[in-house]
Protein backbone atom coordinates (compact mmCIF):
# COMPACT_ATOMS: atom_id res chain seq x y z
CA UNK A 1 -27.59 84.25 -71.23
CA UNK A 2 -25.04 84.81 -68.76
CA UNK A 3 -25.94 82.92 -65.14
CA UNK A 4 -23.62 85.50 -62.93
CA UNK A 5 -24.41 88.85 -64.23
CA UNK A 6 -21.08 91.23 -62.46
CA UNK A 7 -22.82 94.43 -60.28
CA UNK A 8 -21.72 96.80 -58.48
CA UNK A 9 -22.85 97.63 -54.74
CA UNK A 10 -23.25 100.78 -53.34
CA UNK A 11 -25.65 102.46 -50.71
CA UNK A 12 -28.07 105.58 -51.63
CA UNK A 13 -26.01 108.33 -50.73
CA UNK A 14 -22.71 107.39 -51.23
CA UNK A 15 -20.76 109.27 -53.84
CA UNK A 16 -17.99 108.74 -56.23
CA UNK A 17 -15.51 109.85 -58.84
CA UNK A 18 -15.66 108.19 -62.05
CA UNK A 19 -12.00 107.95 -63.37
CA UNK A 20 -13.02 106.65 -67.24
CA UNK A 21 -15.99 109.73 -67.51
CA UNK A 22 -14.40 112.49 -65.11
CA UNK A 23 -17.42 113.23 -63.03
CA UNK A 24 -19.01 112.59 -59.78
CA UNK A 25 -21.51 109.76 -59.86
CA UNK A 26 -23.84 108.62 -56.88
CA UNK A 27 -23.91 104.96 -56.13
CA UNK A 28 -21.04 102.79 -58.33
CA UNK A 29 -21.92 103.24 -61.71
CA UNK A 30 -18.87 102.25 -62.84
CA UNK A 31 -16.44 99.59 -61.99
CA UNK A 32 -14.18 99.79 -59.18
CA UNK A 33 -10.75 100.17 -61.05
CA UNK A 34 -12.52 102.96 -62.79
CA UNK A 35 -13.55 105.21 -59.86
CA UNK A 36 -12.61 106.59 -56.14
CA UNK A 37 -15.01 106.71 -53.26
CA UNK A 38 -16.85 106.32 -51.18
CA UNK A 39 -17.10 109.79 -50.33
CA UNK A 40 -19.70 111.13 -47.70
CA UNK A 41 -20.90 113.93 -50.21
CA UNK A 42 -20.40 115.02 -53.54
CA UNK A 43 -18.60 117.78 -52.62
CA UNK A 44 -15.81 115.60 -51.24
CA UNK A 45 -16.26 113.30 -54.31
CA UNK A 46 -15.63 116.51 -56.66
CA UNK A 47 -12.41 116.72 -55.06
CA UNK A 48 -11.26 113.39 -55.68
CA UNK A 49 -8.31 113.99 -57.71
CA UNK A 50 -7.36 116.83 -55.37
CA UNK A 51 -7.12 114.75 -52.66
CA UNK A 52 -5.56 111.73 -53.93
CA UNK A 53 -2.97 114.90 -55.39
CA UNK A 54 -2.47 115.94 -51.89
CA UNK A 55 -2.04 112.57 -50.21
CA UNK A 56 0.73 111.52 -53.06
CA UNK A 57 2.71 114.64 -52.14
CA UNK A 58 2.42 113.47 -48.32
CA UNK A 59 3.38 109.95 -48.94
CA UNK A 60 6.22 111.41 -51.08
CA UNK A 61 7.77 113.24 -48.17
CA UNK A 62 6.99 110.74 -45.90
CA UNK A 63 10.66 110.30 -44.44
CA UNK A 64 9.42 106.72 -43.06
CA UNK A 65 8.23 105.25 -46.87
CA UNK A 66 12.50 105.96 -47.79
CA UNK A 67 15.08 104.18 -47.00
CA UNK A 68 18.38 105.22 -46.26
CA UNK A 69 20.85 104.31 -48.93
CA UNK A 70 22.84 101.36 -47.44
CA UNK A 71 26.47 102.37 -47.27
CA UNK A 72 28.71 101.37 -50.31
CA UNK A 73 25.42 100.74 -52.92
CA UNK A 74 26.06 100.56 -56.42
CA UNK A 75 23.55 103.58 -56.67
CA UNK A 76 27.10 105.86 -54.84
CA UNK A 77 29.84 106.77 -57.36
């Protein structure tokens, strides 16, 4: 018998995308590396992957998360 049994904690009402089972789960069924969320409603939390989509294509663009190349890098030639 194991004396620290791991849980997950979550609040009624707070939803999630399950990453390992592709669907929307209320409360943290899963384990955290497994799932996004919070998410206010499952609505939002059925557009999980849509979002996270979206943001990466921001973050992408983002002119301030890329550098410059430095003048006379190895990467010019």
């Amino acid at each position: 018998m194991a004396l620290f049994k791991k849980r997950t904690v979550g609040k009624p009402g707070e939803w999630y995308y399950c990453l390992e089972h592709k669907k929307v789960e209320e409360g943290p069924d899963c384990p955290g590396k497994d799932r996004f969320g919070p998410y206010a409603s499952r609505q939002e939390a059925q557009h999980a992957l849509e979002t996270a989509r979206e943001r990466n294509l921001e973050w992408e663009n983002d002119p301030r998360w890329h550098d410059a190349p430095a003048e006379g890098s190895a990467d010019e030639g």
